[in-house]
Each structure stands twice: as structure tokens, then as C-alpha cells.
N, C-alpha and C. Protein backbone atom coordinates (compact mmCIF):
# COMPACT_ATOMS: atom_id res chain seq x y z
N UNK A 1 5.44 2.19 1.35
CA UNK A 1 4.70 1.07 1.86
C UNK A 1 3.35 1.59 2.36
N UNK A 2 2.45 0.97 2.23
CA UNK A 2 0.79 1.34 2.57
C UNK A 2 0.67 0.30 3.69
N UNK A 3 0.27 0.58 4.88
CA UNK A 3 -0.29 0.24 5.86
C UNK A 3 -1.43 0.26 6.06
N UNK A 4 -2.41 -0.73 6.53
CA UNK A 4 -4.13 -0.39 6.67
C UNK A 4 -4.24 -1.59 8.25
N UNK A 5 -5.43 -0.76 8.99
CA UNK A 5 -5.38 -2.03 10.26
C UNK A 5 -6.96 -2.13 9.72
N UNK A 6 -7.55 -3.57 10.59
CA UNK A 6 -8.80 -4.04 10.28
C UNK A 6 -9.30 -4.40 11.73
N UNK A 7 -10.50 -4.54 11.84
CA UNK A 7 -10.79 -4.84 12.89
C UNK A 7 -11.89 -5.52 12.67
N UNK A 8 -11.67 -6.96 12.59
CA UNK A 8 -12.57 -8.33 12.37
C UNK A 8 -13.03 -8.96 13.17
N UNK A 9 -14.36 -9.58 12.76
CA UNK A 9 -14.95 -10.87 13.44
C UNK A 9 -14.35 -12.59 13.64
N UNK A 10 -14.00 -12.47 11.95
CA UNK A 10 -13.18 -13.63 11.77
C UNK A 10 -11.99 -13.47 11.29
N UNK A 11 -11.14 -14.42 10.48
CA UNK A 11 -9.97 -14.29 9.91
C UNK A 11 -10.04 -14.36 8.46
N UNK A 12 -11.22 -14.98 7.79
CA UNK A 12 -11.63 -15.40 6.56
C UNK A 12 -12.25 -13.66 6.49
N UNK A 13 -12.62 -13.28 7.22
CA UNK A 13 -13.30 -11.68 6.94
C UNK A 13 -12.11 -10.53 6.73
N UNK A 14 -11.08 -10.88 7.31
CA UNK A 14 -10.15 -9.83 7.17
C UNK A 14 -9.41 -10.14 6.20
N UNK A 15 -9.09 -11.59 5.44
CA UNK A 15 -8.66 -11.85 4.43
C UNK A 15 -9.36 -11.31 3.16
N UNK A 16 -10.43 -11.24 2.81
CA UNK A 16 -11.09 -10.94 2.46
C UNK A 16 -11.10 -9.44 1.74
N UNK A 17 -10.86 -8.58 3.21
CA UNK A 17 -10.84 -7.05 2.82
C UNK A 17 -9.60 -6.60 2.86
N UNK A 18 -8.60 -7.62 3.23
CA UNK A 18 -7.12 -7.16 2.53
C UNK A 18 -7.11 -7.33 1.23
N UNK A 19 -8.00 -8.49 0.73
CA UNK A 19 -7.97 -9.03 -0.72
C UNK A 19 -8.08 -7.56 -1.62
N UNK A 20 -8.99 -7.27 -1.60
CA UNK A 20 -9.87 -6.25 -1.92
C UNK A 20 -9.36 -4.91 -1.91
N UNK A 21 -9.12 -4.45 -0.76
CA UNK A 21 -8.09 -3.08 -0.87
C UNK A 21 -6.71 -3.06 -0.76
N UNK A 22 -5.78 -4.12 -1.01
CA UNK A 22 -4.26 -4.01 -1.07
C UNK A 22 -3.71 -4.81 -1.95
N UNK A 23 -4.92 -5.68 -2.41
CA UNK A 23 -4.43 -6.68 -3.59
C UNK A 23 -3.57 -7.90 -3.29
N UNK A 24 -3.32 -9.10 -4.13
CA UNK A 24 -2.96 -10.07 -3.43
C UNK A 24 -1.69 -10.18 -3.04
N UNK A 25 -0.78 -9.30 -3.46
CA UNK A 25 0.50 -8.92 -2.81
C UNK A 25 0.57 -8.66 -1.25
N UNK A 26 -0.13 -8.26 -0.89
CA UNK A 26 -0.50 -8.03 0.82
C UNK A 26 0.01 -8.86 1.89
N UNK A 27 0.72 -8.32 2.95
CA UNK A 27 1.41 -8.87 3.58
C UNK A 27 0.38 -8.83 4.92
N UNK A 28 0.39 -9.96 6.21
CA UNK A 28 -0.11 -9.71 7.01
C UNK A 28 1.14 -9.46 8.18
N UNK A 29 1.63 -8.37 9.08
CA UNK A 29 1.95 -7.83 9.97
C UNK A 29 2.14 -8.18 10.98
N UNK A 30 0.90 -8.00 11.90
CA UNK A 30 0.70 -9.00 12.94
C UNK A 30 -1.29 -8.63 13.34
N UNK A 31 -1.37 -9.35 13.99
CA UNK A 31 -2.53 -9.84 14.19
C UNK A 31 -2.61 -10.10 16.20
N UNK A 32 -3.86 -9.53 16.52
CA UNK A 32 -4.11 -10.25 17.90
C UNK A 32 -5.63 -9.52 18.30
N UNK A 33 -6.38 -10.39 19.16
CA UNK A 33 -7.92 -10.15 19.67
C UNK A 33 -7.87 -8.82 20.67
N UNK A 34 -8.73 -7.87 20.23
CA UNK A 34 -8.97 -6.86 21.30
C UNK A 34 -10.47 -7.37 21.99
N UNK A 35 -10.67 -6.53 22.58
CA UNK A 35 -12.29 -6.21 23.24
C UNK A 35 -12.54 -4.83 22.60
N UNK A 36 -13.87 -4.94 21.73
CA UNK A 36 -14.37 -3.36 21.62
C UNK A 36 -15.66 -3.50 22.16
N UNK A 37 -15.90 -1.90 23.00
CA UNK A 37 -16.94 -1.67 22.94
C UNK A 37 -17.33 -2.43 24.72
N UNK A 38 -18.75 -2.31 24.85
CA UNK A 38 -18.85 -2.19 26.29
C UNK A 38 -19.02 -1.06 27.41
N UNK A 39 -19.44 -1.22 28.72
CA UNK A 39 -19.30 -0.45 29.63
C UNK A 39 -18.19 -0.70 30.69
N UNK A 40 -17.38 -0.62 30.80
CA UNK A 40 -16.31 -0.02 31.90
C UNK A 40 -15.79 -1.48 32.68
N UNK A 41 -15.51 -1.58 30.65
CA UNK A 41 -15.05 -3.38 30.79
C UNK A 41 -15.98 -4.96 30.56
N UNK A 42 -17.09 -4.19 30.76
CA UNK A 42 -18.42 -5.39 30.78
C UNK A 42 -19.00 -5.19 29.29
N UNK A 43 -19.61 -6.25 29.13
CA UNK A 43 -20.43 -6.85 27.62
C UNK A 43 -19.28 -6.09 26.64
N UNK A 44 -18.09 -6.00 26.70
CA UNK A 44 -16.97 -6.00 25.31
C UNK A 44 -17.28 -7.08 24.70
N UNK A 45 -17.17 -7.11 23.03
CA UNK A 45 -17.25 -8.18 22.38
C UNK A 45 -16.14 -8.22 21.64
N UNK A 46 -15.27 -9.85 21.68
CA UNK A 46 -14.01 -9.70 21.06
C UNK A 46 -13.75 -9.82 19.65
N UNK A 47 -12.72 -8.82 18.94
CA UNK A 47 -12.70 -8.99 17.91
C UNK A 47 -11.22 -9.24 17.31
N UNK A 48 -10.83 -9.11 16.35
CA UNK A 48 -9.43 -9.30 16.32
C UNK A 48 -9.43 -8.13 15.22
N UNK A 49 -7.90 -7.85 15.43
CA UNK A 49 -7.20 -6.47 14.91
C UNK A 49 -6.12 -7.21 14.02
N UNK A 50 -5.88 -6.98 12.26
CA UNK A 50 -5.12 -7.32 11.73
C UNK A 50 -4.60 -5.83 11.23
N UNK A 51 -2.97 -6.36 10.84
CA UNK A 51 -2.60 -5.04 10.21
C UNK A 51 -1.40 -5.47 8.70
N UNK A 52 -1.78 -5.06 7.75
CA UNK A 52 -1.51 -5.15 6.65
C UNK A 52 -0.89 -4.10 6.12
N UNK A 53 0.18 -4.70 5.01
CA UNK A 53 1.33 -3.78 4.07
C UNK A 53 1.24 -4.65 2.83
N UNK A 54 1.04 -3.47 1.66
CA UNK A 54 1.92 -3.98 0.69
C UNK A 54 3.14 -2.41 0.43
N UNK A 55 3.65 -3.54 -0.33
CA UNK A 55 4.78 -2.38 -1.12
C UNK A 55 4.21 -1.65 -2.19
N UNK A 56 4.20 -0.04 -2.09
CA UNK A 56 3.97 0.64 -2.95
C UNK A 56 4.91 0.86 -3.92
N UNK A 57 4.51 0.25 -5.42
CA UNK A 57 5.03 1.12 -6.55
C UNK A 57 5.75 2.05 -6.76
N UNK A 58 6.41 2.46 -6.71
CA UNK A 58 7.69 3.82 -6.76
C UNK A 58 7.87 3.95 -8.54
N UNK A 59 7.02 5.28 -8.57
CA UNK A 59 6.66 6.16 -10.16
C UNK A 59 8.09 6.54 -10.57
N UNK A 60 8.79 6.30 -11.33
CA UNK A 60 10.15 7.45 -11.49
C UNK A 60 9.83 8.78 -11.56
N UNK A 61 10.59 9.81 -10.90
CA UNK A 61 10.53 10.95 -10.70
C UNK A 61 10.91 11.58 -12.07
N UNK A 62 11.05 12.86 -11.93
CA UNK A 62 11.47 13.91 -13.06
C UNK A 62 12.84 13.74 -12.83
N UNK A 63 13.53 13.06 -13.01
CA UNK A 63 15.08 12.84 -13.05
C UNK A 63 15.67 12.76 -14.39
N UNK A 64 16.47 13.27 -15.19
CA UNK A 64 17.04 13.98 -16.19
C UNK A 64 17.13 12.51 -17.20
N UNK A 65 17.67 11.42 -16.74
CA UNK A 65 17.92 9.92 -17.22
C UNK A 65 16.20 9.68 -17.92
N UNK A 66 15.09 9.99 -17.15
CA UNK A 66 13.89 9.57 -17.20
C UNK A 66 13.08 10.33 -18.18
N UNK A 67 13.61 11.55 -18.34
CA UNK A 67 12.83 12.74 -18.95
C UNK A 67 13.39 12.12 -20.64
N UNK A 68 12.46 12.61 -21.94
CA UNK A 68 13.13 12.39 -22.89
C UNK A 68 13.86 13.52 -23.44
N UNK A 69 14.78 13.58 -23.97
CA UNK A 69 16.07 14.26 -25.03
C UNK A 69 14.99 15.17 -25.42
N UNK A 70 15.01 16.42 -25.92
CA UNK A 70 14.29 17.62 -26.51
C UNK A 70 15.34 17.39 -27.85
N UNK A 71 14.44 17.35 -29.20
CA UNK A 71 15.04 17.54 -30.29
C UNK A 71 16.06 18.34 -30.73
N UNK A 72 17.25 18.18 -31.14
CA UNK A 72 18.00 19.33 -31.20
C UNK A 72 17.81 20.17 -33.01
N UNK A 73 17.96 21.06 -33.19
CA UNK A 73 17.85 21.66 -34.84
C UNK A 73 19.22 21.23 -35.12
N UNK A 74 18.97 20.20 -36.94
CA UNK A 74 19.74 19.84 -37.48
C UNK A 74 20.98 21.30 -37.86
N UNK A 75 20.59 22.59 -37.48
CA UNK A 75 21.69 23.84 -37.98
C UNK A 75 22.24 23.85 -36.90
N UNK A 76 21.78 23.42 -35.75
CA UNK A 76 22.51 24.03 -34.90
C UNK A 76 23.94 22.88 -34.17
N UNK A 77 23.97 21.63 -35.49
CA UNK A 77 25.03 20.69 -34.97
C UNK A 77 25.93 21.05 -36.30
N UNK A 78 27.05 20.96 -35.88
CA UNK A 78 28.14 20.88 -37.02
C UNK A 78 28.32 19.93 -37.68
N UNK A 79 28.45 19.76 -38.92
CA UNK A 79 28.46 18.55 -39.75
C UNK A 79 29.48 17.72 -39.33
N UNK A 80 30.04 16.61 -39.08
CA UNK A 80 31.09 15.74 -38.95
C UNK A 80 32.12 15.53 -39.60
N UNK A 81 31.17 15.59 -41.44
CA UNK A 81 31.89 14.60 -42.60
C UNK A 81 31.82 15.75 -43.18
């Protein structure tokens, strides 16, 4: 799973750049307004913090089922018939 947080002006802005880097599969998490920025509490300007997941793709590994068969030499099988 890929996790990314944002830290927006609006909500149409963070939609936006989830669009964009997680694709429309993207889940929103949770969401709530911080204060950034300021002196020691004063002139903070509020913004809101979203945090986003999608599900990552899972590649199949080198697992024996996945790998293909290596040709075998027709001498080295015994005839049947």
C-alpha cells in the first residue's frame, strides 16, 4: 500500500494532486485542518492535511509456478511408445 499526506488550501486542491500522483483508485484516509507556520502561535495560517492510499500492485515473484519450464532435450526423455 502507498501512503502520501498533503497539505492543502482547499479540498478541490488536494483532490486534484491525489488525482495525479496515486491515480483514480486513491483512497482518502482521513483528513483534518492544521495551523502552519507563524510565530509562537500567532499569524498561523490554516490549512488542511489529507492523507491518501492506494493499493499497490503486487509483481509475482520468482516463484517456481511463475518462472517458465526450461526445454528439456528430446534424448534425454525415454520414448513411451
Amino acid at each position: 500500500m502507498r501512503v502520501k499526506r498533503y497539505i492543502v488550501d482547499t479540498m478541490p486542491e488536494a483532490m486534484q494532486h491525489i488525482r495525479n500522483d496515486l491515480g483514480g483508485d486513491a483512497v482518502i484516509l482521513s483528513s483534518k485542518e492544521v495551523k502552519v507556520g507563524g510565530f509562537m502561535g500567532l499569524f498561523s495560517k490554516k490549512k488542511i492535511e489529507v492523507i491518501a492510499a492506494v493499493e499497490k500492485e503486487e509483481k509475482p515473484k520468482n516463484t517456481p509456478s511463475a518462472m517458465p519450464a526450461a526445454p528439456v532435450p528430446r534424448s534425454s526423455v525415454p520414448q513411451a511408445y
